[in-house]
Protein backbone atom coordinates (compact mmCIF):
# COMPACT_ATOMS: atom_id res chain seq x y z
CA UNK A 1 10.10 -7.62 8.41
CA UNK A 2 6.47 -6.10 8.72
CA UNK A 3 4.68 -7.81 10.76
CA UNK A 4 0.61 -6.86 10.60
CA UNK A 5 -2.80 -7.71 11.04
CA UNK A 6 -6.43 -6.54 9.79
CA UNK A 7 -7.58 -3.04 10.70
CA UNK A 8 -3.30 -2.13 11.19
CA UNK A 9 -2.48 1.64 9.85
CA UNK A 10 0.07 1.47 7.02
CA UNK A 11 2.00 4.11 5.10
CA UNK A 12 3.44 3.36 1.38
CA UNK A 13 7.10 3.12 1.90
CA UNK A 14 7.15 4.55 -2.56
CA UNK A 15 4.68 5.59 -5.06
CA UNK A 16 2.63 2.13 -6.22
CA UNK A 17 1.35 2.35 -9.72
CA UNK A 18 -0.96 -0.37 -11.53
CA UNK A 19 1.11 -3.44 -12.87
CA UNK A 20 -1.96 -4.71 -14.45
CA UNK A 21 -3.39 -6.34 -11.78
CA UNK A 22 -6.25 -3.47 -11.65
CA UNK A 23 -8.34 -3.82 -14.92
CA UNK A 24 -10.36 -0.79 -14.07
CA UNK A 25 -7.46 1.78 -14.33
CA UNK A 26 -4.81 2.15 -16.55
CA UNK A 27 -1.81 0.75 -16.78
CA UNK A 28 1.41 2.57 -14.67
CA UNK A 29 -2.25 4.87 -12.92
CA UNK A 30 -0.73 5.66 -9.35
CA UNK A 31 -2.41 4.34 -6.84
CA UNK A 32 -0.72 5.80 -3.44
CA UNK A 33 2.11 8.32 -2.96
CA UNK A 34 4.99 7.67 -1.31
CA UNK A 35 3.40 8.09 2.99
CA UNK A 36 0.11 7.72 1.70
CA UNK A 37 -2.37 6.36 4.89
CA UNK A 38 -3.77 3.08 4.61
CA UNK A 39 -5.42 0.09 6.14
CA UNK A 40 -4.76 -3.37 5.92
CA UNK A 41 -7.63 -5.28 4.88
CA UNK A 42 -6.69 -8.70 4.19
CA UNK A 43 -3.39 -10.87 4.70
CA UNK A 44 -2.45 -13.87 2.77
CA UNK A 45 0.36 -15.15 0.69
CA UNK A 46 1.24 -14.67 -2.76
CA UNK A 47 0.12 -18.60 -4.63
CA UNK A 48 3.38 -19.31 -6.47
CA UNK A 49 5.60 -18.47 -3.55
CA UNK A 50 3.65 -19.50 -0.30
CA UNK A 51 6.82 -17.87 1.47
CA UNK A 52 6.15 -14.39 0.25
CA UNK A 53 3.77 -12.52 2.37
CA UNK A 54 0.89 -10.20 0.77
CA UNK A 55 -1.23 -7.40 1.90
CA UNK A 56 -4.21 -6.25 0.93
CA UNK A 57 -4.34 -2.19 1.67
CA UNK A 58 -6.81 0.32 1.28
CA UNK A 59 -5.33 3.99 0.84
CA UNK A 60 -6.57 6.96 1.15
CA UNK A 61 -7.56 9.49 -1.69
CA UNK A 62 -6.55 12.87 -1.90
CA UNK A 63 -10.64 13.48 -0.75
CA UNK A 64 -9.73 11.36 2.41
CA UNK A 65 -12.37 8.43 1.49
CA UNK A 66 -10.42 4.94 0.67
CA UNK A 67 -9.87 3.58 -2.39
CA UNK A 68 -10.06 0.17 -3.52
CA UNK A 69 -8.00 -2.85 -2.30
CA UNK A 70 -4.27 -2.94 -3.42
CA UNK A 71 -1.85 -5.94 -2.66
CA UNK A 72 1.36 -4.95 -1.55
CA UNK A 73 4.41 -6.74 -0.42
CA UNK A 74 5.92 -5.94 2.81
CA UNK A 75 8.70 -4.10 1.74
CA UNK A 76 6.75 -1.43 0.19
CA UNK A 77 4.86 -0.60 3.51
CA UNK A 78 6.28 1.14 6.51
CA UNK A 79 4.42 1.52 10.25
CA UNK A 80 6.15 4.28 10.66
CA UNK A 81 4.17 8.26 11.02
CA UNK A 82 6.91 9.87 11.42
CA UNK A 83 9.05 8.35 8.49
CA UNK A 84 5.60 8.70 6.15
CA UNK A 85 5.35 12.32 7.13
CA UNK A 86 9.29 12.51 5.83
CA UNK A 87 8.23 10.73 2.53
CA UNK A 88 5.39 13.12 2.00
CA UNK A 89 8.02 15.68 1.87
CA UNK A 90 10.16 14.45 -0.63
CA UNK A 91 7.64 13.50 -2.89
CA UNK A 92 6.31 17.27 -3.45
């Protein structure tokens, strides 16, 4: 289980692409590669399932500036440098 707070480093665990949930890009856009950098900016829960932790992550773009806020579940996050530099890899 990931355990983290505000301000904790994050890496995308896969690639995350817009479900929707951003009107301001298209549908299926990517949002963060697989070991993309990010920052946890907000924790909650998700409102139909109080059980299911959310984060709220801010990854970097390719220009090294972050982007805007994307909620993520746990399992699509690792901690881990060392396994994001390993994801980098495979994704090119």
């Amino acid at each position: 289980m990931l355990y983290c707070e505000i301000g904790d480093i994050v890496f995308c665990k896969e690639a995350l692409f817009n479900d929707g949930g951003i009107p301001d890009l298209p549908e299926d856009a990517l949002l963060a590669r697989a070991g993309t950098r990010g920052v946890i900016v907000q924790t909650g829960v998700i409102e139909a399932d109080e059980r299911q932790a959310i984060f709220l992550v801010r990854f970097e773009g390719e220009d090294g500036l972050l982007g805007g806020p994307v909620g993520c579940l746990p399992d699509e996050l690792i901690q881990s440098e060392a396994e994001a530099a390993i994801l980098r890899q495979q994704a090119v």
